[in-house]
Protein backbone atom coordinates (compact mmCIF):
# COMPACT_ATOMS: atom_id res chain seq x y z
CA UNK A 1 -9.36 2.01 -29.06
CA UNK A 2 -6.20 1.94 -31.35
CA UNK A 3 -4.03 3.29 -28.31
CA UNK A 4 -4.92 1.46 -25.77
CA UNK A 5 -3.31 -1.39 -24.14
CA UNK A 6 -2.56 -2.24 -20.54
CA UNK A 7 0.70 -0.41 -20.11
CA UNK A 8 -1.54 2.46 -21.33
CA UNK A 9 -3.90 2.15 -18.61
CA UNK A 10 -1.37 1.29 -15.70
CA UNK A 11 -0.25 5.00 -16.88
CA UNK A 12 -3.17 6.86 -17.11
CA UNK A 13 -4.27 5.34 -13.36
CA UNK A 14 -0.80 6.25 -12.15
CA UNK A 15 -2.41 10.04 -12.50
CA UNK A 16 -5.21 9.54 -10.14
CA UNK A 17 -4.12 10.83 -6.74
CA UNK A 18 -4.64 8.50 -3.19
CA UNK A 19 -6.46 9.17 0.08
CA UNK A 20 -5.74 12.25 1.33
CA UNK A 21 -6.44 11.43 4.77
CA UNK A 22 -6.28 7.21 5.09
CA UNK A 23 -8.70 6.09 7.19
CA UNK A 24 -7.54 3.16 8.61
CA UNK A 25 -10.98 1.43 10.10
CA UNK A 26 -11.51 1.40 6.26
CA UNK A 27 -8.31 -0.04 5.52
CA UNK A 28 -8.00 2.72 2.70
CA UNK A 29 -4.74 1.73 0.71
CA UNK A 30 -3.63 2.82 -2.59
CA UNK A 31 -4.26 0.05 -5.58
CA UNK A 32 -0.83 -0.19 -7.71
CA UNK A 33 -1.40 0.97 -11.28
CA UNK A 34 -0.10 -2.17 -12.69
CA UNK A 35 -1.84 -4.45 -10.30
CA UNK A 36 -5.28 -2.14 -11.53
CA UNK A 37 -3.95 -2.78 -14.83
CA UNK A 38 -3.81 -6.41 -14.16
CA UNK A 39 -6.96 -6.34 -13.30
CA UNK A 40 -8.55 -4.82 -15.50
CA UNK A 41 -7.06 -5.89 -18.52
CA UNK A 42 -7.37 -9.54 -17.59
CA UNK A 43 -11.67 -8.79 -17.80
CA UNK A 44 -11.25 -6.76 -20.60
CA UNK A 45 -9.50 -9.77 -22.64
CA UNK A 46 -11.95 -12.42 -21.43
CA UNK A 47 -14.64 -9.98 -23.07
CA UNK A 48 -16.49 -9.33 -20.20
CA UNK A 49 -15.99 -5.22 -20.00
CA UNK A 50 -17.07 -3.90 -23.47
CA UNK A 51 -20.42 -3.55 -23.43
CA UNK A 52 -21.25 -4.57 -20.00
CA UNK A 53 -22.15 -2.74 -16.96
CA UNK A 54 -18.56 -2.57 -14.78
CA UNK A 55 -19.52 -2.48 -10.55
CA UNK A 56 -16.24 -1.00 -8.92
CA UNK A 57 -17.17 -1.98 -5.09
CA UNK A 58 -14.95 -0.39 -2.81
CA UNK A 59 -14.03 2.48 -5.18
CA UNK A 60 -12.16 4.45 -3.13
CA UNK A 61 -10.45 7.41 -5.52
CA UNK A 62 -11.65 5.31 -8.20
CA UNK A 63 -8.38 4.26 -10.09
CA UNK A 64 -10.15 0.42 -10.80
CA UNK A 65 -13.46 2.74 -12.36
CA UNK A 66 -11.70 5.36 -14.33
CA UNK A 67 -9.43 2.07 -15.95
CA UNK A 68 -12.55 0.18 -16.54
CA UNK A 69 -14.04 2.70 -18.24
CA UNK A 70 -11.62 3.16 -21.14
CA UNK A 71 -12.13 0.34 -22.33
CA UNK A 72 -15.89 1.35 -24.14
CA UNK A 73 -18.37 -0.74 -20.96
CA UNK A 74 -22.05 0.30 -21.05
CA UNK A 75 -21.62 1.89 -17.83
CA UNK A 76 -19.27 2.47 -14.48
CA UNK A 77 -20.80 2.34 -10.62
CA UNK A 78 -18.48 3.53 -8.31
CA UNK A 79 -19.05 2.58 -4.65
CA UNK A 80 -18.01 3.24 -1.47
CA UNK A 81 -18.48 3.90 2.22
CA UNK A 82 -16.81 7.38 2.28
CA UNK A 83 -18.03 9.90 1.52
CA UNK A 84 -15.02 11.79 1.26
CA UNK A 85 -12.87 10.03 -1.00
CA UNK A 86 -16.06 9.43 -3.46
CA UNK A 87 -15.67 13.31 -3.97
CA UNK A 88 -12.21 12.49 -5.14
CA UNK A 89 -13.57 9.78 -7.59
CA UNK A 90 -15.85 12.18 -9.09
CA UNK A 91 -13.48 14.60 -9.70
CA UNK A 92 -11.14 11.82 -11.24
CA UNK A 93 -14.49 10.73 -13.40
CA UNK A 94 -15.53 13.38 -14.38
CA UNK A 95 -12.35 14.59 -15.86
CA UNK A 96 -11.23 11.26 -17.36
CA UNK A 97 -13.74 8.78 -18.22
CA UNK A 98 -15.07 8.81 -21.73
CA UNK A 99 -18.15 6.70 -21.06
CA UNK A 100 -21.37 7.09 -17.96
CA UNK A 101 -20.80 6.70 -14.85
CA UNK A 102 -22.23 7.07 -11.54
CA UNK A 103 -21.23 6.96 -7.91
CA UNK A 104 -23.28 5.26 -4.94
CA UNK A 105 -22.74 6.06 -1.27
CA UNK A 106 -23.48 2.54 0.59
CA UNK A 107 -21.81 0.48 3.48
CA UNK A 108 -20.91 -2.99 0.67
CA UNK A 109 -20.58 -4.96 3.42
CA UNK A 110 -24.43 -4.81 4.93
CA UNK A 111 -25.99 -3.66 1.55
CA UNK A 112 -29.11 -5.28 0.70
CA UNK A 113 -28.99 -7.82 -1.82
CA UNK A 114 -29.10 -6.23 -5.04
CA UNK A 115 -29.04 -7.47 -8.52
CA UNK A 116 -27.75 -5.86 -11.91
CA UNK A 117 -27.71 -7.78 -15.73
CA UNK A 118 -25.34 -7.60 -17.72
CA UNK A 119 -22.50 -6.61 -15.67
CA UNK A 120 -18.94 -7.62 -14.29
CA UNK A 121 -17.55 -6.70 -10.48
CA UNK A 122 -13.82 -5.33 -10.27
CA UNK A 123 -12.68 -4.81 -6.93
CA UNK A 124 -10.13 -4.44 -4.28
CA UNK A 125 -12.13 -4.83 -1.35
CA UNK A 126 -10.62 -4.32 2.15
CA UNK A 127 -8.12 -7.09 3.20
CA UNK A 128 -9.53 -8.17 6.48
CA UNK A 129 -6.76 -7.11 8.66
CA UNK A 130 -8.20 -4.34 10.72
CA UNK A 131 -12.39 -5.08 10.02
CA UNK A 132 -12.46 -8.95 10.28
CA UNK A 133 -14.03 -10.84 7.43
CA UNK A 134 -14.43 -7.68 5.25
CA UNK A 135 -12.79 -9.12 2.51
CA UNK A 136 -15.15 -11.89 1.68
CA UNK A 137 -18.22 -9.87 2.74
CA UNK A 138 -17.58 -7.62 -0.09
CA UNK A 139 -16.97 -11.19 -2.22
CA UNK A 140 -20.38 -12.28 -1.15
CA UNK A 141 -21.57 -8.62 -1.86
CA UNK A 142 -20.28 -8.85 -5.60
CA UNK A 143 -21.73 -12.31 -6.36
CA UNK A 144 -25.04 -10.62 -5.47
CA UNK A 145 -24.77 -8.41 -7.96
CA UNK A 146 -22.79 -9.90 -10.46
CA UNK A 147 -22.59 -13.64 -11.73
CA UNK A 148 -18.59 -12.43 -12.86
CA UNK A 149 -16.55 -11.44 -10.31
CA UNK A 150 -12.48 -9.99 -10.72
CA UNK A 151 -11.12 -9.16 -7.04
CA UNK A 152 -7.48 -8.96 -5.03
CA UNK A 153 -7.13 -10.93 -1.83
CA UNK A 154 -4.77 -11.09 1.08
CA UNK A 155 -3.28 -14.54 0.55
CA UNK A 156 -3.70 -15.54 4.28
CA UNK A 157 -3.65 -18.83 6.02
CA UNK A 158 -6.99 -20.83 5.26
CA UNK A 159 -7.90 -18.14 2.11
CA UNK A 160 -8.42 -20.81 -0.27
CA UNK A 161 -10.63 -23.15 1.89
CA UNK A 162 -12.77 -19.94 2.64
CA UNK A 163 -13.08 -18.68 -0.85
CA UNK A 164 -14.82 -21.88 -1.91
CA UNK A 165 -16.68 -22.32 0.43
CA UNK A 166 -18.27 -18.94 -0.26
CA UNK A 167 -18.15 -20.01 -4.14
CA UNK A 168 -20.00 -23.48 -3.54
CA UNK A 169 -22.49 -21.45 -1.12
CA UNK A 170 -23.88 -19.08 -4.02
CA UNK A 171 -23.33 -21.77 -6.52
CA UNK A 172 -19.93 -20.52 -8.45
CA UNK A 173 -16.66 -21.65 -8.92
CA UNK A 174 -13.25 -19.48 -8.60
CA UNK A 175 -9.75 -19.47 -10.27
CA UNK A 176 -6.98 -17.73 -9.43
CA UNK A 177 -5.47 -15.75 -12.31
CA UNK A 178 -2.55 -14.42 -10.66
CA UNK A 179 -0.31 -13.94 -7.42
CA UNK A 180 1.43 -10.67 -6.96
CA UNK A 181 3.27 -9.34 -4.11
CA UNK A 182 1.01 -6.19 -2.90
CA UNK A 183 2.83 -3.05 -1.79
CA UNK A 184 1.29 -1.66 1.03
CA UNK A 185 3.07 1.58 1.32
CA UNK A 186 3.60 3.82 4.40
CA UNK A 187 0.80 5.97 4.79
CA UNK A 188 0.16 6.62 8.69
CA UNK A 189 2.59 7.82 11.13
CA UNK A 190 2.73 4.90 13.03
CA UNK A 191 3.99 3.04 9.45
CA UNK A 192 7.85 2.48 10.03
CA UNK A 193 8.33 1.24 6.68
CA UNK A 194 8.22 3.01 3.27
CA UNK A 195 7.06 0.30 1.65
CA UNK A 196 5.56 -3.66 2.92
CA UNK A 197 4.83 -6.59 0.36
CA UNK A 198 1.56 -8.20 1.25
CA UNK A 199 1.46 -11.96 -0.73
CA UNK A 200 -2.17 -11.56 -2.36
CA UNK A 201 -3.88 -13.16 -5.50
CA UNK A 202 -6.36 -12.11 -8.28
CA UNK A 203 -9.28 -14.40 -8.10
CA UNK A 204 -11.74 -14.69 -10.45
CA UNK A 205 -15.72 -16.16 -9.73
CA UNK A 206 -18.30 -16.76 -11.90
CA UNK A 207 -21.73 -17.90 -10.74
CA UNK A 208 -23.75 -20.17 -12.45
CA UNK A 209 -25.74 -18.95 -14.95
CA UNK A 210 -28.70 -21.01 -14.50
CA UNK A 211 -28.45 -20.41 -10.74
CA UNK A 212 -28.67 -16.96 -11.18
CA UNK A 213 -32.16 -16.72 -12.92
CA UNK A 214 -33.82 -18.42 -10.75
């Protein structure tokens, strides 16, 4: 992996195209490259990609997926609700990741409980604006799955009351890495404005161990 580095992968996910059609029910928006990067990188230097299994919930075109997968983890799920932009993620897969991968078509935010060893979530779920509470149902999704959890939130009025609560519910604990102004750029007709920032934070969870074996 002599080459890579995180200005490497903020390029290389800079190449994978958006929604072609935005639904907005789904709140389909286009993850920066360097706020992917951020993401990404931040797991990948707490050692908890290589190696692992890497959940991208809410994959969308799958710019979070193809990023996580340079950087040599056992294996990439990409999920999502729509079925049309997962065809776009398998395209962007299938041309670019070096490593397995696979692509699940399931509604995150009534899924059953499912768990998986050995792995990491990376996500940017939906923020919550247009499908109340989707946000943190995708949260509660990934601690499911995962006992580590990387995800972008909508900073919002009360987020930080919420987001424990959720963590002391399923036994974890959460820190925020970083807060980052989220463009949110025009992408209906109705949009007047090329470009909105949207305050919003990188929050990590991690569930606790012993909790999660039993």
């Amino acid at each position: 992996m002599g080459r890579v580095s995180k200005k490497w992968l903020e390029i290389t996910v800079s190449r994978v195209p958006g929604f072609k059609k935005p639904k907005e029910e789904l709140e389909q928006y286009i993850t920066p490259s360097d706020v992917v990067a951020d993401l990404v990188w931040s797991a990948f230097m707490a050692g908890e990609i290589e190696g692992r299994v890497v959940h991208d919930l809410g994959c969308g075109t799958g710019r979070i997926a193809l990023a996580s997968s340079m950087l040599r983890p056992k294996y990439v799920v990409c999920s999502d609700v729509d079925e049309d932009v997962l065809g776009i993620a398998s395209k962007v897969l299938m041309e670019g990741s070096p490593t397995l991968y696979d692509l699940v078509l399931a509604d995150l935010r009534s899924a059953p409980p499912f768990r998986s060893s050995d792995c990491v979530v990376l996500m940017n779920p939906p923020f919550g604006v247009k499908s109340r509470g989707a946000d943190i149902d995708f949260l509660k999704t990934a601690l499911t799955t995962c006992d580590t959890v990387y995800s972008i939130h909508k900073l919002s009025e009360g987020f930080y009351e919420v987001v424990r609560e959720v963590a002391r519910s399923l036994n974890s604990r959460y820190e925020v890495l970083k807060v980052i102004k989220f463009p949110l750029r025009a992408s209906l007709s109705k949009h007047r404005k090329k470009v909105v920032l949207i305050d919003s934070v990188i929050v990590k969870v991690t569930r606790n161990i012993k909790d999660s074996l039993t």
